[in-house]
Protein backbone atom coordinates (compact mmCIF):
# COMPACT_ATOMS: atom_id res chain seq x y z
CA UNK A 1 0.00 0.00 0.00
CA UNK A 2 1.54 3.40 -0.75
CA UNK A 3 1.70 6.43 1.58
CA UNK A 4 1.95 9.59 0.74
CA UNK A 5 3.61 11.76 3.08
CA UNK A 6 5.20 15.08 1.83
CA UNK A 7 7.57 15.08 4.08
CA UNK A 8 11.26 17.13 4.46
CA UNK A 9 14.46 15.22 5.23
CA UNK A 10 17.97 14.76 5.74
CA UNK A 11 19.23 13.17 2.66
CA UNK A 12 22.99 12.05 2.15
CA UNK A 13 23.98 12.49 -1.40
CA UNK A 14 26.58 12.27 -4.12
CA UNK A 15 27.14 14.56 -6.21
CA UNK A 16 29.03 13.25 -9.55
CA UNK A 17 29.58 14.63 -13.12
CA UNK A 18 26.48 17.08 -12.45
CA UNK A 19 24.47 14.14 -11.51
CA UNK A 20 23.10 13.75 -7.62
CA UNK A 21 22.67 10.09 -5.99
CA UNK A 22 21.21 9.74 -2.73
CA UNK A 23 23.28 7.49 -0.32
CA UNK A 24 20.58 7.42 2.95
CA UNK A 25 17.83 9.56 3.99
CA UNK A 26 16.91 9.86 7.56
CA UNK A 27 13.13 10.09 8.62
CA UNK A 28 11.48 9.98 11.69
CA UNK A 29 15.39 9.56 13.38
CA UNK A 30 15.59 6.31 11.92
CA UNK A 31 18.45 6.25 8.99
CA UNK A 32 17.54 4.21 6.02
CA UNK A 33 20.26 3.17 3.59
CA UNK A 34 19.25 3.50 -0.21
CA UNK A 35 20.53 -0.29 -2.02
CA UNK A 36 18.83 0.56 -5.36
CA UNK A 37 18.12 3.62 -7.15
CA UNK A 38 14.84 1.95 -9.19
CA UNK A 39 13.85 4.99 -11.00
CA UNK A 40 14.99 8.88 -11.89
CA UNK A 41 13.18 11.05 -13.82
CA UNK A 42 12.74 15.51 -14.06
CA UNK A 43 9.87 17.18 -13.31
CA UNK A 44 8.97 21.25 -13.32
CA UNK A 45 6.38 22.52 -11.00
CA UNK A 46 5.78 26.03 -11.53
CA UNK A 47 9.44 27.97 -11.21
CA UNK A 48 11.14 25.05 -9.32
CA UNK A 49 12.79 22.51 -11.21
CA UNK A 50 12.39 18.98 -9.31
CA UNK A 51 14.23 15.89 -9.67
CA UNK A 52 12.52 12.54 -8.28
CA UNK A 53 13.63 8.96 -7.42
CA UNK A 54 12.06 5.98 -6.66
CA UNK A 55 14.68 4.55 -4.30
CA UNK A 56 14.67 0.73 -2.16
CA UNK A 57 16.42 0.00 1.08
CA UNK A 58 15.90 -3.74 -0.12
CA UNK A 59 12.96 -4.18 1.66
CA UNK A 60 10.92 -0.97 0.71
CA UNK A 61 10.39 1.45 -1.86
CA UNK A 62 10.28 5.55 -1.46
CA UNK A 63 9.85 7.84 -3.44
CA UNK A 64 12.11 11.13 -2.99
CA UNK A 65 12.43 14.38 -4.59
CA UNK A 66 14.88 16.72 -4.26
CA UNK A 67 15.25 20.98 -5.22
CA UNK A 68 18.56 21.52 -6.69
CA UNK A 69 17.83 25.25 -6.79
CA UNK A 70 17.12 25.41 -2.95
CA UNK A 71 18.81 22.23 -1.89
CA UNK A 72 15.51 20.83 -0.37
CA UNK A 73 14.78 16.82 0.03
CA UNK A 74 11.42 15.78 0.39
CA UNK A 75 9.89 11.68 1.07
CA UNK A 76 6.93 12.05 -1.05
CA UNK A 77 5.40 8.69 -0.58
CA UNK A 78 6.35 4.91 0.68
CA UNK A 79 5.16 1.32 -0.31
C-alpha cells in the first residue's frame, strides 16, 4: 500500500559529473540506507525545477524528490 507523506528530510547524497545520488535519507530519526536507485526522472512545478527517485532499502520502496535550486529533500510517498 503506498503512503503519501510530503515530508522534508535529511538526505545524504553524491554529487558526480552534475548528476546527484542519494546514499541514505533519515526520517522519523531512523536512517535508512538507499541499495537501489529503481527509478529517476525531471519534473517542473511552476518555477522550481524537481528531480525525483524511486529509491529501495531492499525491503521498501520511497519515493524522494529533491530541489537543486534550494537544496531541499522531500519523502513524497512509501510502499
Amino acid at each position: 500500500m503506498v503512503v503519501f507523506l510530503n515530508e522534508k528530510i535529511k538526505v545524504g547524497a553524491v554529487f558526480k559529473d552534475g548528476t546527484v545520488f542519494p546514499k541514505w535519507f533519515q526520517c522519523q530519526n531512523k536512517k535508512i540506507t538507499v541499495k537501489e536507485i529503481t527509478y529517476s526522472w525531471k519534473r517542473k512545478n511552476g518555477e522550481n525545477n524537481l528531480i525525483y527517485f524511486s529509491v529501495s532499502d531492499g525491503a521498501n520502496l520511497y519515493e524522494l524528490s529533491f530541489q537543486p535550486d534550494n537544496l531541499l529533500w522531500n519523502l513524497e510517498a512509501s510502499e
